[in-house]
C-alpha atoms as a PDB file:
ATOM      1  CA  UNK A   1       8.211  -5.031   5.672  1.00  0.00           C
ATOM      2  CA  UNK A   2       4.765  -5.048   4.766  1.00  0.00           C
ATOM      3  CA  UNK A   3       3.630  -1.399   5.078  1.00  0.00           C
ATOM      4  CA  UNK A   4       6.683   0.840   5.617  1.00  0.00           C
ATOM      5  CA  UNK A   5       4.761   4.002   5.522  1.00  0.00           C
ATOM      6  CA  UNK A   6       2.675   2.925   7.931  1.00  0.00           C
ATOM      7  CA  UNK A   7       2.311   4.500  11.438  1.00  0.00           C
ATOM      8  CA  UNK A   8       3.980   2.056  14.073  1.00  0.00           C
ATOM      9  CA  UNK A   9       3.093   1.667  18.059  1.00  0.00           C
ATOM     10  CA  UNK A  10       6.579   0.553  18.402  1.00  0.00           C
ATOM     11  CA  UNK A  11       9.788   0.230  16.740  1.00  0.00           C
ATOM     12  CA  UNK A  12      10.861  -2.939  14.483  1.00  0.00           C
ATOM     13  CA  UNK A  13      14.270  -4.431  15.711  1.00  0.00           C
ATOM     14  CA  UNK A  14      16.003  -7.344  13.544  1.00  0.00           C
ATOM     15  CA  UNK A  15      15.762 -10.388  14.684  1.00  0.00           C
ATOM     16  CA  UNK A  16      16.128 -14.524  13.924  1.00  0.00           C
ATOM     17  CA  UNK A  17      13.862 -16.415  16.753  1.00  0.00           C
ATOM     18  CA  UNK A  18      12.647 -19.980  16.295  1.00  0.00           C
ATOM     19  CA  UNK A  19       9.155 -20.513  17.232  1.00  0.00           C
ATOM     20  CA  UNK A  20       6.905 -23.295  17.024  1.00  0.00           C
ATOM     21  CA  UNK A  21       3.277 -22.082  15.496  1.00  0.00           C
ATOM     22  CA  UNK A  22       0.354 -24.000  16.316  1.00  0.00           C
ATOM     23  CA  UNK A  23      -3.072 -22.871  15.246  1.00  0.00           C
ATOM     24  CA  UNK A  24      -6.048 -25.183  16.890  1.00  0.00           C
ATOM     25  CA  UNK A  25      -8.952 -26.384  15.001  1.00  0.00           C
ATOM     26  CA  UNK A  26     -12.537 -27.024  15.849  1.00  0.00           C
ATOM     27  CA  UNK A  27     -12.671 -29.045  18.864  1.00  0.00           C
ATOM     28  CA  UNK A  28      -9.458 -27.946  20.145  1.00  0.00           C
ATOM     29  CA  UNK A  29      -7.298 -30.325  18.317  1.00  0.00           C
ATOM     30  CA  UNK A  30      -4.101 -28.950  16.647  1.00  0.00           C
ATOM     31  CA  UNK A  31      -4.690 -28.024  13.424  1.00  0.00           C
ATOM     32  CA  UNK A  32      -1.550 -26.219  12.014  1.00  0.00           C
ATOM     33  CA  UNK A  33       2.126 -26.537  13.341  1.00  0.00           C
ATOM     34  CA  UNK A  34       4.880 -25.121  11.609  1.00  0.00           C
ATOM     35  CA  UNK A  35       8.575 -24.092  12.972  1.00  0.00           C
ATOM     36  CA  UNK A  36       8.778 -20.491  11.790  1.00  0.00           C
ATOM     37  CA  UNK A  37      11.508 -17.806  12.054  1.00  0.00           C
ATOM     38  CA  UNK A  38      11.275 -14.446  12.780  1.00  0.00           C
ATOM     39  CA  UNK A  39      12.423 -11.260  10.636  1.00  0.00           C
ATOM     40  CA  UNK A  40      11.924  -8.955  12.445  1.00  0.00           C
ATOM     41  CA  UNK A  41      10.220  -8.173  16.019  1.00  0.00           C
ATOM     42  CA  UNK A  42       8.362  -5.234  17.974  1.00  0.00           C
ATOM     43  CA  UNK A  43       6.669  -5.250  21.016  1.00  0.00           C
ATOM     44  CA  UNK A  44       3.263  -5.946  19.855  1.00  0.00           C
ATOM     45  CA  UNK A  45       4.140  -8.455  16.878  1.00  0.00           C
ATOM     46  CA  UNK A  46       6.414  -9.733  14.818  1.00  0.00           C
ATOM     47  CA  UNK A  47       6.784 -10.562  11.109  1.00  0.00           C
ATOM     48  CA  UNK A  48       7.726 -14.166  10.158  1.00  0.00           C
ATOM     49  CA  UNK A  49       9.232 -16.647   7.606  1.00  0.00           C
ATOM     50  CA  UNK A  50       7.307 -19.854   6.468  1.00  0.00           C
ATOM     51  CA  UNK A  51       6.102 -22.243   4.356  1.00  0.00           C
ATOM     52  CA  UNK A  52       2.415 -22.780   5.157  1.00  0.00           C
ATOM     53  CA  UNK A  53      -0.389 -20.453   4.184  1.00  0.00           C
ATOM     54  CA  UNK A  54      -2.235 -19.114   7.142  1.00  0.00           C
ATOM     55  CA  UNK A  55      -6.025 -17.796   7.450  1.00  0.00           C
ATOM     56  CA  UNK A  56      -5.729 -14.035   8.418  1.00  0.00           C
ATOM     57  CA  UNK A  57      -7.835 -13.437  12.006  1.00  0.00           C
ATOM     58  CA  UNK A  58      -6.706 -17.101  12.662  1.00  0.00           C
ATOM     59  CA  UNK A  59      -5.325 -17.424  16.410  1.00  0.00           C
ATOM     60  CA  UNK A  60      -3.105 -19.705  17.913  1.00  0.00           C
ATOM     61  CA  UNK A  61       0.059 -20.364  20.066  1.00  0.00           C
ATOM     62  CA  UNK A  62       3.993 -19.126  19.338  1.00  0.00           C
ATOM     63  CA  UNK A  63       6.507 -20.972  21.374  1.00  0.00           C
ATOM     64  CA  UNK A  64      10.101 -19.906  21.384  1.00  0.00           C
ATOM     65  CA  UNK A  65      12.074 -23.248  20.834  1.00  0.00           C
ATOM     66  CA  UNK A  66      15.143 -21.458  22.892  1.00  0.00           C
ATOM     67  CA  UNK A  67      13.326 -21.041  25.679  1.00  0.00           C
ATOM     68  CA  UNK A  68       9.963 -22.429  25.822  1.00  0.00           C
ATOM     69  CA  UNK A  69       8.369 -19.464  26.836  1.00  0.00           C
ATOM     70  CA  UNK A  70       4.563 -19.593  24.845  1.00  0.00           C
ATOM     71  CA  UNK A  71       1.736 -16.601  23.444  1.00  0.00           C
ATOM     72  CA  UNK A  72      -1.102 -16.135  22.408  1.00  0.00           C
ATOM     73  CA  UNK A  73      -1.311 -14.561  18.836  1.00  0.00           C
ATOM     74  CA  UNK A  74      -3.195 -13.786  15.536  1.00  0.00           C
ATOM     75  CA  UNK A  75      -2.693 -13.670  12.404  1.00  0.00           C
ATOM     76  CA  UNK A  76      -2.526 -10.427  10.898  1.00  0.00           C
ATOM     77  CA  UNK A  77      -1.619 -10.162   7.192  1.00  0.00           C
ATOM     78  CA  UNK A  78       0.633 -12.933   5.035  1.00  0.00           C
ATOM     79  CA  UNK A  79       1.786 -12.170   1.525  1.00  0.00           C
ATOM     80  CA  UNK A  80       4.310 -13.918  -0.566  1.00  0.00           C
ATOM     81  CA  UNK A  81       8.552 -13.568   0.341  1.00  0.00           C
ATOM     82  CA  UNK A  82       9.747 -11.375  -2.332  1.00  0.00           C
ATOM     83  CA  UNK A  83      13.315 -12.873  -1.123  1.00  0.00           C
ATOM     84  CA  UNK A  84      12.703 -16.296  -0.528  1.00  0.00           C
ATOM     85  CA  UNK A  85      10.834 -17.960  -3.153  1.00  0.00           C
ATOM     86  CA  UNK A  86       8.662 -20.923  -1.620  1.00  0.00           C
ATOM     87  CA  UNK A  87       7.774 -18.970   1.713  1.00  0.00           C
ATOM     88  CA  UNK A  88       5.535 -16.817   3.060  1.00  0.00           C
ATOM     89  CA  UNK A  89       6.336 -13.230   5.159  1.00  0.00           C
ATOM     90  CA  UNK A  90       3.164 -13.269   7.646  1.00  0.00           C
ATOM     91  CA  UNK A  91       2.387 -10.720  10.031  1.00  0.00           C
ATOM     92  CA  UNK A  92       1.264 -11.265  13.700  1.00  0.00           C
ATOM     93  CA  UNK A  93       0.007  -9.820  16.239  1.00  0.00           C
ATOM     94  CA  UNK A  94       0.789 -10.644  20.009  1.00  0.00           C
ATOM     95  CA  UNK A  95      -2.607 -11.180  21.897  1.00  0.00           C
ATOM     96  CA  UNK A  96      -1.651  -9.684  25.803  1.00  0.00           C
ATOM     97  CA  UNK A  97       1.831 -10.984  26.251  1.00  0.00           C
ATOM     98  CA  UNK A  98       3.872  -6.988  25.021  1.00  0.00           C
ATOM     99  CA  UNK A  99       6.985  -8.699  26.633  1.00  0.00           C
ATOM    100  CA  UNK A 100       6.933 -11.764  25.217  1.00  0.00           C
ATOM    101  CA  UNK A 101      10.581 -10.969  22.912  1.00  0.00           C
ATOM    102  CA  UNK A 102      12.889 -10.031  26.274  1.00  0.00           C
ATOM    103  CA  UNK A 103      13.735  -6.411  24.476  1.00  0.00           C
ATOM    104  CA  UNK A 104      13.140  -3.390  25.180  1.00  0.00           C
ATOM    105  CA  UNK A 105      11.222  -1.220  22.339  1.00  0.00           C
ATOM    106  CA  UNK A 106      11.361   2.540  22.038  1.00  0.00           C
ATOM    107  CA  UNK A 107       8.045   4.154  20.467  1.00  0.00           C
ATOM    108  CA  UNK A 108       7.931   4.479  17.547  1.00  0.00           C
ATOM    109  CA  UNK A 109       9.197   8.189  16.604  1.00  0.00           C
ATOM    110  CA  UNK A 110       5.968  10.608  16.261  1.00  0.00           C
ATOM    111  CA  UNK A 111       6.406  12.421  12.661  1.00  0.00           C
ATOM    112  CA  UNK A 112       6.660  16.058  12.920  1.00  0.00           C
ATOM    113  CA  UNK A 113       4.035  18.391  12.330  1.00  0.00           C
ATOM    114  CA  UNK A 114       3.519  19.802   8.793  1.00  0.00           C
ATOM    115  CA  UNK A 115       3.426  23.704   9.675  1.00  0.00           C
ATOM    116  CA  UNK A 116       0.798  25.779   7.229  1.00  0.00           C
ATOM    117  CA  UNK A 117       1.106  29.509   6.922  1.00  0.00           C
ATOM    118  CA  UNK A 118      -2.442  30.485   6.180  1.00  0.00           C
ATOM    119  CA  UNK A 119      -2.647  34.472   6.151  1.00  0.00           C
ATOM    120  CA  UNK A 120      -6.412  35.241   6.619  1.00  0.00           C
ATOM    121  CA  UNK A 121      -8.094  34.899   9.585  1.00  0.00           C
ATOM    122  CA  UNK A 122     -11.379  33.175   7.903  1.00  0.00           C
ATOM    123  CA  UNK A 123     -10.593  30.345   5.566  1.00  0.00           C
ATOM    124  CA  UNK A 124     -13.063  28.073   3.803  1.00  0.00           C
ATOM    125  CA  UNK A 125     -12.406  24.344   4.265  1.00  0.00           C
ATOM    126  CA  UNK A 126     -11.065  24.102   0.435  1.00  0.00           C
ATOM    127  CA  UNK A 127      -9.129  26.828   0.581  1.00  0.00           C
ATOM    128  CA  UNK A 128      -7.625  24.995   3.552  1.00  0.00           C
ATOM    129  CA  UNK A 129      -7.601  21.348   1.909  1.00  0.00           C
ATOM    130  CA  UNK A 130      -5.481  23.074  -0.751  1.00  0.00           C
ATOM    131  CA  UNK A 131      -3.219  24.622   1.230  1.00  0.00           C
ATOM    132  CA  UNK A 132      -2.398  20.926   3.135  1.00  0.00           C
ATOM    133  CA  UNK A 133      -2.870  19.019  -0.720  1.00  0.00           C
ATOM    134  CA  UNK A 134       0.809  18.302  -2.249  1.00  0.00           C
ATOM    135  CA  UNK A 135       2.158  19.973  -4.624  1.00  0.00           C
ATOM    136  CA  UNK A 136      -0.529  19.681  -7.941  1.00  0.00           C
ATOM    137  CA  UNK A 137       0.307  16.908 -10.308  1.00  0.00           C
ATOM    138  CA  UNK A 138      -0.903  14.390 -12.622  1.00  0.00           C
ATOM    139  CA  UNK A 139      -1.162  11.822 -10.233  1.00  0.00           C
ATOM    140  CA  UNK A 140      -3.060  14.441  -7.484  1.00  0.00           C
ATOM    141  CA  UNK A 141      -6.621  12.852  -8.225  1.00  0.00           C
ATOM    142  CA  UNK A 142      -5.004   9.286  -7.718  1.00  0.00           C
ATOM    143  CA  UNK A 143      -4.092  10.295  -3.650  1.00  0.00           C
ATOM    144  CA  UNK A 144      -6.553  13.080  -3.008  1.00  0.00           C
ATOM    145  CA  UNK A 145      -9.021  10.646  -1.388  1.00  0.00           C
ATOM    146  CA  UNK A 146      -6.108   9.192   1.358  1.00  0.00           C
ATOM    147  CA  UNK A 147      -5.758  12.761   2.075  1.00  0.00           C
ATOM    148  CA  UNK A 148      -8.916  14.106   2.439  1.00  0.00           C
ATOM    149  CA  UNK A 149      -9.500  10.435   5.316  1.00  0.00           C
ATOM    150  CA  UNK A 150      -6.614  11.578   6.847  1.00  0.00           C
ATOM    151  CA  UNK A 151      -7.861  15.226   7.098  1.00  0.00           C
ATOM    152  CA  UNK A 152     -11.431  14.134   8.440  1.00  0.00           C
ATOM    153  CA  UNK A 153      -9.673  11.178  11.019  1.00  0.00           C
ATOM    154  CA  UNK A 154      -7.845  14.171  12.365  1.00  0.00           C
ATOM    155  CA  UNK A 155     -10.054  16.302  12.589  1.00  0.00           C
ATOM    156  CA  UNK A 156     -12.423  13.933  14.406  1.00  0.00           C
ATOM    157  CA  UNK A 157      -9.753  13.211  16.943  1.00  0.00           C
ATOM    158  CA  UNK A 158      -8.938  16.694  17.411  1.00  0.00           C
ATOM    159  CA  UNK A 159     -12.652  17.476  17.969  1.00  0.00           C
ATOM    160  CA  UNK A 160     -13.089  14.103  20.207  1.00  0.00           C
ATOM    161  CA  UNK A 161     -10.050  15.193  22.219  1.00  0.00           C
ATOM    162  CA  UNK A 162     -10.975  18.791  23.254  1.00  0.00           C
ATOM    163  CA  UNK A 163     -14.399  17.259  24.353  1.00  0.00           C
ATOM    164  CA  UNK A 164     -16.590  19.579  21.270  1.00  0.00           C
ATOM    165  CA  UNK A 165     -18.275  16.819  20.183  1.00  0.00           C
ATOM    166  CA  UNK A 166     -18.268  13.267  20.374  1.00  0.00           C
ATOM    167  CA  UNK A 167     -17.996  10.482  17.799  1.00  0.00           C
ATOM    168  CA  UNK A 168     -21.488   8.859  18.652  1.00  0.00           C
ATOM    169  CA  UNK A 169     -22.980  12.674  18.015  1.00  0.00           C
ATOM    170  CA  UNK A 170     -20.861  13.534  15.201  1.00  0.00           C
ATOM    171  CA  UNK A 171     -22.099  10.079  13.535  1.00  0.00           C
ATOM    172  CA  UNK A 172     -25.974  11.327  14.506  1.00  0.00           C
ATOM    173  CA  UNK A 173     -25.069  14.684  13.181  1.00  0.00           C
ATOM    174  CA  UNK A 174     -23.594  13.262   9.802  1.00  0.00           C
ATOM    175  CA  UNK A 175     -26.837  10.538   9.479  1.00  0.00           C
ATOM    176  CA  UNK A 176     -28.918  13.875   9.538  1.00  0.00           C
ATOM    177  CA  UNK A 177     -27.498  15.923   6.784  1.00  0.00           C
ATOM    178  CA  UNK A 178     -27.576  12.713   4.531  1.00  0.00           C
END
């Protein structure tokens, strides 16, 4: 998989399909077509086997050779087969078709929520970054930046969610102080 970590709309099921990629070129004429397989599939993508580089944000056409039934889909990411030397592990992602696989797909399982003890009522925001950093070690500096995004994305949802402020004022508010 490419990102592992990563948070997923849906789950990622196993699975060898045939498909027939065609990417158009300018004037509509086909400018790519490769017979691909997949590795694995979820309801908004799939990752696949080949041999021919693709342009990410490039769009095109999947046709399952079993069946004949056709998408839309882009390109999302492509990176070298650590398994299969001579191909290419490409990620895509289906344009409207979320059924296009004949599965059914589960969501993808919603981590649970870190619980922080914090005694005092009245905490400054380090205090509180602290208190949600990892364990301190060497290698803190390196991932202290991911955090602190993650930290500030939340908190902007949160914010966005309970209707305090909105994203549009929040980005007037932030032009201000700087």
């Amino acid at each position: 998989m490419k990102t592992p970590s990563k948070k997923r709309r849906s789950e990622r099921l196993p699975a060898a399909v045939r498909l027939l990629l065609t990417i158009p070129g300018p004037g509509g004429a086909v400018a790519l077509k490769e017979v691909v397989t997949t590795v694995e599939v979820s309801q908004y993508g799939a990752r696949l086997l080949g041999r021919r580089l693709l342009e990410v944000g490039s769009q095109g056409v999947l046709i399952q050779l079993s069946s004949g039934r056709q998408t839309p889909f882009q390109v999302a990411w492509q990176a070298k087969s650590p398994a299969r030397p001579g191909y290419l592990n490409t990620g895509i992602e289906l344009l409207p078709n979320l059924h296009y696989w004949d599965r059914a797909f589960s969501p993808a399982p919603e981590p649970s929520p870190t619980e922080i003890a914090i005694d005092a009522e009245a905490v400054s925001a380090e205090e509180l970054v602290r208190a949600l950093a990892p364990e301190s070690s060497p290698q803190q500096d390196r991932h202290s930046e991911p955090l602190l995004e993650v930290l500030w994305c939340g908190l902007v949802d949160q914010l966005a969610e309970r209707k305090v402020i909105t994203r549009a004022e929040l980005a007037a508010s932030l032009r201000k102080i700087a």
